[in-house]
Protein backbone atom coordinates (compact mmCIF):
# COMPACT_ATOMS: atom_id res chain seq x y z
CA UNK A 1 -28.40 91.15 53.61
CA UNK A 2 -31.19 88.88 52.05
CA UNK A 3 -28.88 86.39 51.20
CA UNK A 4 -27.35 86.29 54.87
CA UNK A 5 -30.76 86.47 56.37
CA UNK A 6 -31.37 83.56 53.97
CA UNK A 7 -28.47 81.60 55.58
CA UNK A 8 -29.73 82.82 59.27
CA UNK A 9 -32.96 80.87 58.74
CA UNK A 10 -31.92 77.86 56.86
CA UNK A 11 -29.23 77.29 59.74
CA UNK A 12 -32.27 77.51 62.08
CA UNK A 13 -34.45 75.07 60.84
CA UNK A 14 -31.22 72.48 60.75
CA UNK A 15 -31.07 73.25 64.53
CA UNK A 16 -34.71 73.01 65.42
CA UNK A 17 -34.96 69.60 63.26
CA UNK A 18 -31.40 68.30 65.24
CA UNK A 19 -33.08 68.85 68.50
CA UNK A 20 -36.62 67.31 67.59
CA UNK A 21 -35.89 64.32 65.03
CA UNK A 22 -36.45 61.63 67.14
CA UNK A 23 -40.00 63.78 67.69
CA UNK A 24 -40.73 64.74 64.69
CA UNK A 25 -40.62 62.34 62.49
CA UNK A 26 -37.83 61.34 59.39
CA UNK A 27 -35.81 63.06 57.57
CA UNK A 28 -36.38 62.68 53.66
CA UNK A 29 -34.93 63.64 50.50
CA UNK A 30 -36.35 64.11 47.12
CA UNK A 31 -34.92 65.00 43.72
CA UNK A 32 -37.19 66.34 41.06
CA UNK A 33 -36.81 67.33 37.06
CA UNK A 34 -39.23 68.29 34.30
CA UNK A 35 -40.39 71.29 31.93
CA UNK A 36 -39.94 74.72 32.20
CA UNK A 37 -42.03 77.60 30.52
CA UNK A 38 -40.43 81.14 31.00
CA UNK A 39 -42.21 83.86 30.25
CA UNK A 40 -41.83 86.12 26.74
CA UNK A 41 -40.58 89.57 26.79
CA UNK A 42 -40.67 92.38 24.39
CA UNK A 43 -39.35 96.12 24.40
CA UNK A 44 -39.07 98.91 22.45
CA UNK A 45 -37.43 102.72 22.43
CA UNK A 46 -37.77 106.11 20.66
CA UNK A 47 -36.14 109.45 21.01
CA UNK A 48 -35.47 112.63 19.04
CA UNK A 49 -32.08 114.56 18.84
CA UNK A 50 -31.33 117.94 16.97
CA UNK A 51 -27.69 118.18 15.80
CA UNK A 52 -27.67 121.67 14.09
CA UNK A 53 -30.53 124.12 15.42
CA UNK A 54 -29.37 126.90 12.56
CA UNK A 55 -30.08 124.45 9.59
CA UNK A 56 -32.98 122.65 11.72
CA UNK A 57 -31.87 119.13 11.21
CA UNK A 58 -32.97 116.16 14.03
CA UNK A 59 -32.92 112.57 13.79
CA UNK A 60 -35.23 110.01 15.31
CA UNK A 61 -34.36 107.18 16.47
CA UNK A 62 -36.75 104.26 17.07
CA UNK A 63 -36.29 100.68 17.99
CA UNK A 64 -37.99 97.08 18.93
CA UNK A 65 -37.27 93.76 20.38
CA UNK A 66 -38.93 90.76 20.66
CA UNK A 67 -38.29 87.28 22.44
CA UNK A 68 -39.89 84.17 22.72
CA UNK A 69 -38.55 81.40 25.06
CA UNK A 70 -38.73 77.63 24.04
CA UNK A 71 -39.69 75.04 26.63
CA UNK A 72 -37.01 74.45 29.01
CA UNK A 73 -36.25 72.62 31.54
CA UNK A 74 -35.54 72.41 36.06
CA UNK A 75 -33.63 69.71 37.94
CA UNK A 76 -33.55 70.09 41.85
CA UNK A 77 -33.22 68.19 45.16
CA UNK A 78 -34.48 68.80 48.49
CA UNK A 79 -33.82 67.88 51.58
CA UNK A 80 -36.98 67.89 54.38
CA UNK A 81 -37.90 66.77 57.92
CA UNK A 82 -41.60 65.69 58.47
CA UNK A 83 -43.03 68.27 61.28
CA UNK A 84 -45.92 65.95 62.50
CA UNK A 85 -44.92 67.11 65.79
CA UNK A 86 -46.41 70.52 65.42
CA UNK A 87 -48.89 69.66 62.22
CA UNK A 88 -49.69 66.65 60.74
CA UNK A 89 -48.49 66.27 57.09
CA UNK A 90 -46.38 69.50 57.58
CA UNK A 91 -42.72 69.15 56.15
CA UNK A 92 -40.09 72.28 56.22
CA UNK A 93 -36.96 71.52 53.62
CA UNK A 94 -34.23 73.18 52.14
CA UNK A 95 -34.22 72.78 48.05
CA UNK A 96 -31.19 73.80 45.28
CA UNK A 97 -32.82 73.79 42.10
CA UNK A 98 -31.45 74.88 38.18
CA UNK A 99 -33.84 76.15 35.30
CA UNK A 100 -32.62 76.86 31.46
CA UNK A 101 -34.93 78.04 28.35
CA UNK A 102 -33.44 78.95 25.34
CA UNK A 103 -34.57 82.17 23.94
CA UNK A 104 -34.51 83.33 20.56
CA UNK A 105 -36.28 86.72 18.66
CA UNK A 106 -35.98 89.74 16.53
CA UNK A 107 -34.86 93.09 16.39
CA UNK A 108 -35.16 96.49 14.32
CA UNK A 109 -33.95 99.61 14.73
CA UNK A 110 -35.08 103.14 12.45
CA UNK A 111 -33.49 106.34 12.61
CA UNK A 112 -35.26 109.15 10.57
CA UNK A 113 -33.53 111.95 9.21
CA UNK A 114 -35.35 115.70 8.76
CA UNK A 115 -33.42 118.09 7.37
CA UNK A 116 -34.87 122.08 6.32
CA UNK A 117 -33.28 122.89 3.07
CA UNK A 118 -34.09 126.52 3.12
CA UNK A 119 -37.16 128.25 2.40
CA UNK A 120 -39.97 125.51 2.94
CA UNK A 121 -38.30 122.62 1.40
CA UNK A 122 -36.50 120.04 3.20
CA UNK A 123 -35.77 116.29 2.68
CA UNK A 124 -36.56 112.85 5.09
CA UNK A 125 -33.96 110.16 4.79
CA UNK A 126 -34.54 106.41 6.51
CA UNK A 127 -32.06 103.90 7.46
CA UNK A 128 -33.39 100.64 8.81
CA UNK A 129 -31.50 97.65 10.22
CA UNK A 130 -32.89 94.22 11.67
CA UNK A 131 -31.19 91.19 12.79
CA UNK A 132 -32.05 88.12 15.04
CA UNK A 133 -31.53 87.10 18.61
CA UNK A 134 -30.35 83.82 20.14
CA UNK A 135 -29.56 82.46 23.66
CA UNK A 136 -30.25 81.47 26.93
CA UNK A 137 -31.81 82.29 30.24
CA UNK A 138 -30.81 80.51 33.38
CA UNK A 139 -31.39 80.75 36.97
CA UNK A 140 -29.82 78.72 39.69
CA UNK A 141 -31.98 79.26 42.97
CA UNK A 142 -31.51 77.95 47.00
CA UNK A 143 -34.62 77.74 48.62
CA UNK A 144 -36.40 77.34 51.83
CA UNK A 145 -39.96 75.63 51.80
CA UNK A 146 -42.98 74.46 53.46
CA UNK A 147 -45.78 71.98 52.42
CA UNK A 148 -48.34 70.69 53.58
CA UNK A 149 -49.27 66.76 52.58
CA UNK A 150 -53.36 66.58 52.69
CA UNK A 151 -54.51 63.12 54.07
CA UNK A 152 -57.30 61.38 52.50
CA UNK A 153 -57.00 58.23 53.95
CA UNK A 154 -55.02 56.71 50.90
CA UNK A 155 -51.72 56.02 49.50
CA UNK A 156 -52.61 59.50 47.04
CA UNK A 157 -51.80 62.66 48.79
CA UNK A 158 -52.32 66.18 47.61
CA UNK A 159 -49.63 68.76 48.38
CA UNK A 160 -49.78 72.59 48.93
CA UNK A 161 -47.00 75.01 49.88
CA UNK A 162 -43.96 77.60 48.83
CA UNK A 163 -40.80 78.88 50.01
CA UNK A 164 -38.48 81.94 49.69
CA UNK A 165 -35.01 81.94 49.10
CA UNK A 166 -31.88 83.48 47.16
CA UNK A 167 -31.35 82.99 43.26
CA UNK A 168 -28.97 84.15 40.58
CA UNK A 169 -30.50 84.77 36.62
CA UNK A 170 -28.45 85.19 34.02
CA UNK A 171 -29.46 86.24 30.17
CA UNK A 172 -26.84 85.57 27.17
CA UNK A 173 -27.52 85.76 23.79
CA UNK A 174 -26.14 86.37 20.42
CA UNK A 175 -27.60 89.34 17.89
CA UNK A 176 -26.87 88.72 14.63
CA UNK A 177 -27.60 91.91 11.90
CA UNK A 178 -29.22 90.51 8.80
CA UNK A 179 -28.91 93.67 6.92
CA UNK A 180 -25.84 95.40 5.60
CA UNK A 181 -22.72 93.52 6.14
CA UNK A 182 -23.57 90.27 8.50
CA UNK A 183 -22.37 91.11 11.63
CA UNK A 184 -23.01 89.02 15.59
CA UNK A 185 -23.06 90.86 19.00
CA UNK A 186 -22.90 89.79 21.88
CA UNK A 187 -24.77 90.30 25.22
CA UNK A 188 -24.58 88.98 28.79
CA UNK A 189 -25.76 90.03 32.37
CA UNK A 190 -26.94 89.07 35.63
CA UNK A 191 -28.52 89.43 39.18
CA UNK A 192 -28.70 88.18 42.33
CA UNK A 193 -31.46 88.78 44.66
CA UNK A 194 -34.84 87.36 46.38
CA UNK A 195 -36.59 84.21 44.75
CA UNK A 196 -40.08 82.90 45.91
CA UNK A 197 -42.19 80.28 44.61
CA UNK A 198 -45.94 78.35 45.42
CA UNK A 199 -46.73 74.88 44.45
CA UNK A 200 -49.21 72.37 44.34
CA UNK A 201 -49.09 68.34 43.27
CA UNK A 202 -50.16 64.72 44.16
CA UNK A 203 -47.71 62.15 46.15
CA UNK A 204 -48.45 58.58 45.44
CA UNK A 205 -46.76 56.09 48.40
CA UNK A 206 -45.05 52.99 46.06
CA UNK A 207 -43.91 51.83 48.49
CA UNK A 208 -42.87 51.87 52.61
CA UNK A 209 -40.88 54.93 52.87
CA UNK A 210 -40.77 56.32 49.25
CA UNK A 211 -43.17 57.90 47.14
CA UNK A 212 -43.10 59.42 43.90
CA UNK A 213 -45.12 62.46 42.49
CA UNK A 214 -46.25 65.55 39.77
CA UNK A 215 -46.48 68.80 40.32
CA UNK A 216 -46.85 72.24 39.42
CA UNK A 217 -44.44 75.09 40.43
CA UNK A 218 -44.67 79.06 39.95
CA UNK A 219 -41.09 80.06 40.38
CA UNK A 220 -40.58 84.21 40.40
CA UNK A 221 -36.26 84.69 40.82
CA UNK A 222 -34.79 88.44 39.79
CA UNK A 223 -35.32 90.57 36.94
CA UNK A 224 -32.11 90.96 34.49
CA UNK A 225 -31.46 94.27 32.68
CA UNK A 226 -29.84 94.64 29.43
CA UNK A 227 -29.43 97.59 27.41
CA UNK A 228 -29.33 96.07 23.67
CA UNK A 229 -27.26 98.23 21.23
CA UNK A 230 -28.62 98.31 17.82
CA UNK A 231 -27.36 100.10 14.60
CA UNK A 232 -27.63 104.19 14.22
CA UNK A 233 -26.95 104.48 17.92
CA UNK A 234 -30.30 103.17 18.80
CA UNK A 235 -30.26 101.72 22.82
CA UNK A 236 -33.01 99.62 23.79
CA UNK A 237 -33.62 98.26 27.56
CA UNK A 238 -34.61 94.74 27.96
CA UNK A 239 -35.75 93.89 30.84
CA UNK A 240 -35.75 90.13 30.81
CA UNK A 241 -38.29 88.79 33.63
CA UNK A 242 -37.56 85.67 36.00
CA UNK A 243 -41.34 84.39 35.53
CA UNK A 244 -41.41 80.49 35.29
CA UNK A 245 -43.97 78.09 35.08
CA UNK A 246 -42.85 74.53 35.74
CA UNK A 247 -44.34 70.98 36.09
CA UNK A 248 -42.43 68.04 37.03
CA UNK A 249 -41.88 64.59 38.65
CA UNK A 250 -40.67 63.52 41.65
CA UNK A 251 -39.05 61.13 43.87
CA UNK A 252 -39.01 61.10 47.93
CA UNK A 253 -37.84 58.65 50.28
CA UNK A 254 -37.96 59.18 54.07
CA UNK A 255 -34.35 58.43 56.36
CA UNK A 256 -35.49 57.20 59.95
């Protein structure tokens, strides 16, 4: 339903700016591209079982993730009609945009054996198994958005503004078991669901008609869920947040 509303209200804006272009001003389009921070994650589990009551024996599992991203990257384009009719320096636009940090980490997981031998004595056993992580998060997003170009009186203009859309984030990555036998897993999932963002940057006009720019984006796309098997049985839920931080540079240039 999002994701035909989504379609609903992009289609309107390409009707209102049809029947008001020769009002309103150009049409433009813009590509942009630059660095991409994601945010890290980290998780961890325990639980208790008791496989034989008479002879009191339980095990307890425990385990632990960890992930840092590196510094990624976003490539997008836009394209935007100029709404001076209704606002001056107002621009509405419909932007596709891609994002990509590789992500890479570590894992554990314990499981703790008690068993009663009889009387009061009874023995604690501990197996422990680690490993790596290595992968990728990626999130391809459609977006509508509005900013709002601040004139002051030069060829520099600051720019404020955000949009709300549809994107799709996907998490893969390889576990590899350093202990025991050497041994890689592998993991994968995805979701599709509401995306918004908020922006600020600086235009500077090189020229009649195109203009180039920086900026800085805060990009906040769908969660992704994995549930990471490690050794002894030991589940762990990741839940992998869409949180990106994002500057890059841009190029405009306005279609009369």
């Amino acid at each position: 339903m999002r994701f035909k509303s989504l379609l609903l209200g992009a289609a309107s804006i390409a009707v209102i700016g049809s029947a008001s272009q020769a009002q309103a001003g150009p049409f433009y389009v813009s590509v942009f591209g630059g660095v991409n921070l994601l945010t890290d994650k980290s998780a961890a589990t325990s639980y208790t079982s008791q496989t034989n009551r008479r002879l009191h024996t339980t095990f307890t599992h425990t385990g632990a993730i960890s992930e840092k991203s590196r510094t990624g990257f976003v490539l997008g384009g836009a394209v935007g009609l100029h709404l001076d009719k209704w606002v001056d320096g107002l621009r509405g636009e419909l932007e596709a945009s891609y994002r990509r940090n590789h992500i890479r980490g570590n894992w554990n997981t314990h499981i703790t054996s008690h068993i009663r031998t009889g009387g009061e004595g009874s023995t604690t056993d501990t197996l422990s198994a680690q490993g790596t992580i290595s992968g990728h998060m990626s999130t391809f997003a459609i977006m509508a958005n509005v900013w709002y170009d601040i004139d002051i009186g030069s060829k520099v203009k600051p720019y404020v503004g955000g949009g709300v859309g549809w994107a799709r984030s996907r998490v893969a990555f390889v576990a590899l078991t350093t202990t025991f036998n050497t041994s890689a897993t592998g993991f994968a999932n995805e979701r599709n669901g509401f995306a918004y963002q908020l922006g600020a940057g600086v235009k500077y006009e090189i020229m009649r008609d195109t203009s180039i720019g920086i900026g800085y984006r805060y990009f906040r796309g769908p969660d992704v869920n994995i549930f990471f098997e490690g050794k002894f049985g030991t589940t762990i839920p990741i839940k992998f947040r869409d949180e990106n931080h994002s500057v890059d540079v841009s190029l405009s240039i306005d279609i009369d």
